[in-house]
Protein backbone atom coordinates (compact mmCIF):
# COMPACT_ATOMS: atom_id res chain seq x y z
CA UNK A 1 0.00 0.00 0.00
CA UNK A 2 0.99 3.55 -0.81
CA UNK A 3 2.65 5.71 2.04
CA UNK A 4 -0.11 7.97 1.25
CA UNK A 5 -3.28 5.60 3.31
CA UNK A 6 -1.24 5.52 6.44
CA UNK A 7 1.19 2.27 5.66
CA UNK A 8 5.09 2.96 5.95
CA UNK A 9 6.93 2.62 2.37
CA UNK A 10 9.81 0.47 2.42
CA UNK A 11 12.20 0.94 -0.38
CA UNK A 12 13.85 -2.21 0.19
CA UNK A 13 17.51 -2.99 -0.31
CA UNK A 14 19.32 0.16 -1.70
CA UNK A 15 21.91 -0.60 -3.94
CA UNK A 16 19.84 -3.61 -5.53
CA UNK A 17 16.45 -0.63 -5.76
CA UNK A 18 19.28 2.22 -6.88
CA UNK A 19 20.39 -0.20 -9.96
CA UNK A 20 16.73 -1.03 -10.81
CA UNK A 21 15.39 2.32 -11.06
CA UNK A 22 19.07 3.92 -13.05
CA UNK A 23 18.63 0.88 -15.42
CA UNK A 24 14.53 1.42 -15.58
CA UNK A 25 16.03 5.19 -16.62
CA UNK A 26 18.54 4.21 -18.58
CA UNK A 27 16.02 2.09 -21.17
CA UNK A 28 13.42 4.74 -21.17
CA UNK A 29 16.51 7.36 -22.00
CA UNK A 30 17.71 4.82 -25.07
CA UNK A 31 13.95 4.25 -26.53
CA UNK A 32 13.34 8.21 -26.27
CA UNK A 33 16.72 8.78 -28.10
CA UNK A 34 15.91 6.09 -30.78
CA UNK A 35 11.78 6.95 -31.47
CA UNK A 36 13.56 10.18 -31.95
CA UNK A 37 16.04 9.04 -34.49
CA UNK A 38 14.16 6.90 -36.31
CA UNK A 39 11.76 10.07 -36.50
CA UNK A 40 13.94 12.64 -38.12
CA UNK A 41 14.81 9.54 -40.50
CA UNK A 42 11.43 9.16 -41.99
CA UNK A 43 11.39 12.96 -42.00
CA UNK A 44 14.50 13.30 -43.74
CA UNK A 45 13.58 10.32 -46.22
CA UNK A 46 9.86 12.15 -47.03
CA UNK A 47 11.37 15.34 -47.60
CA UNK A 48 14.21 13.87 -49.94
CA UNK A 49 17.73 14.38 -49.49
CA UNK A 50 20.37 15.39 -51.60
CA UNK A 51 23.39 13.76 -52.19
CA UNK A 52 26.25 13.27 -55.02
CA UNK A 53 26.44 10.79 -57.35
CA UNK A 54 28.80 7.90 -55.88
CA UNK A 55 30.99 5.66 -58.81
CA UNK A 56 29.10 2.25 -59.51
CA UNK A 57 30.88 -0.83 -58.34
CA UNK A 58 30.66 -2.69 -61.66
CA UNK A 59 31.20 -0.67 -65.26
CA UNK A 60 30.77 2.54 -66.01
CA UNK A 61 28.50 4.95 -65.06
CA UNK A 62 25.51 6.02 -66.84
CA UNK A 63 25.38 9.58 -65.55
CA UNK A 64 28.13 12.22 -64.83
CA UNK A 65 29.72 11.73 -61.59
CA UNK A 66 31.46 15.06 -61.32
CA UNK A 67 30.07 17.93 -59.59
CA UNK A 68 27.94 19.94 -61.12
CA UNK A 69 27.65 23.53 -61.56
CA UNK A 70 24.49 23.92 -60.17
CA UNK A 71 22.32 22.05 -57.76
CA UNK A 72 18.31 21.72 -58.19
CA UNK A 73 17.11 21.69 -54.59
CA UNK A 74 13.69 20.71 -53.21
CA UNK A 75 12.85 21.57 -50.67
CA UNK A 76 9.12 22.27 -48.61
CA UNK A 77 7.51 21.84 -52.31
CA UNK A 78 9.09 24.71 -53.65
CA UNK A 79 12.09 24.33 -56.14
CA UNK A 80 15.50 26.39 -56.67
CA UNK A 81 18.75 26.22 -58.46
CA UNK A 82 21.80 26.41 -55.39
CA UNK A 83 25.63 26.72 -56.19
CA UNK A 84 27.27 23.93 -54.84
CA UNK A 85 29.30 24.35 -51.29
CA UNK A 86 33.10 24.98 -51.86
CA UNK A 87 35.78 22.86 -50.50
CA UNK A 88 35.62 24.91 -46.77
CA UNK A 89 31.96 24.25 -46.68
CA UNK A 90 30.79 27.74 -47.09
CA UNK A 91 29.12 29.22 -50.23
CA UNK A 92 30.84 31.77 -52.29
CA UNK A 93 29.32 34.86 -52.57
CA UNK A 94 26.81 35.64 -54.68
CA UNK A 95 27.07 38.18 -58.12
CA UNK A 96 25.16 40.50 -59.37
């Protein structure tokens, strides 16, 4: 019975209770952190991702495997032509 209708609560042994409850923690931590993960996946995979053209392991490749000048980007239903990033990961500036 709860403490709260006039019984004493006994936690039992400590270190044996202490281990229970960190590892009862411990799993709910782990299945928040992977719902979560596998969350933004489906996200990511509905929304597309972008992503250069890798050499095929057998023959030669249909497409152009360079980069390309330009990238087509889609993103939130809309569509827009993008430089691609330079080597430093930043975008070079834009002309006019």
């Amino acid at each position: 019975m709860p403490a709260s209708q006039g019984q004493p609560y006994e936690f039992g042994d400590w270190p044996r209770e202490l281990l229970y409850e960190y590892v009862k923690d411990v799993r709910t931590y782990m299945g928040m952190v992977v719902l979560i993960s596998f969350y933004r996946l489906l996200l990511r995979r509905l929304q597309g991702e972008a992503s250069l053209l890798a050499e095929p392991d057998e023959g030669a490749p249909v497409e152009p495997v360079e980069r390309p000048g330009r990238f087509l980007v889609r993103k939130l239903g809309r569509e827009f032509w993008s430089p691609p990033p330079t080597s430093s990961g930043c975008r070079p500036p834009a002309t006019t």
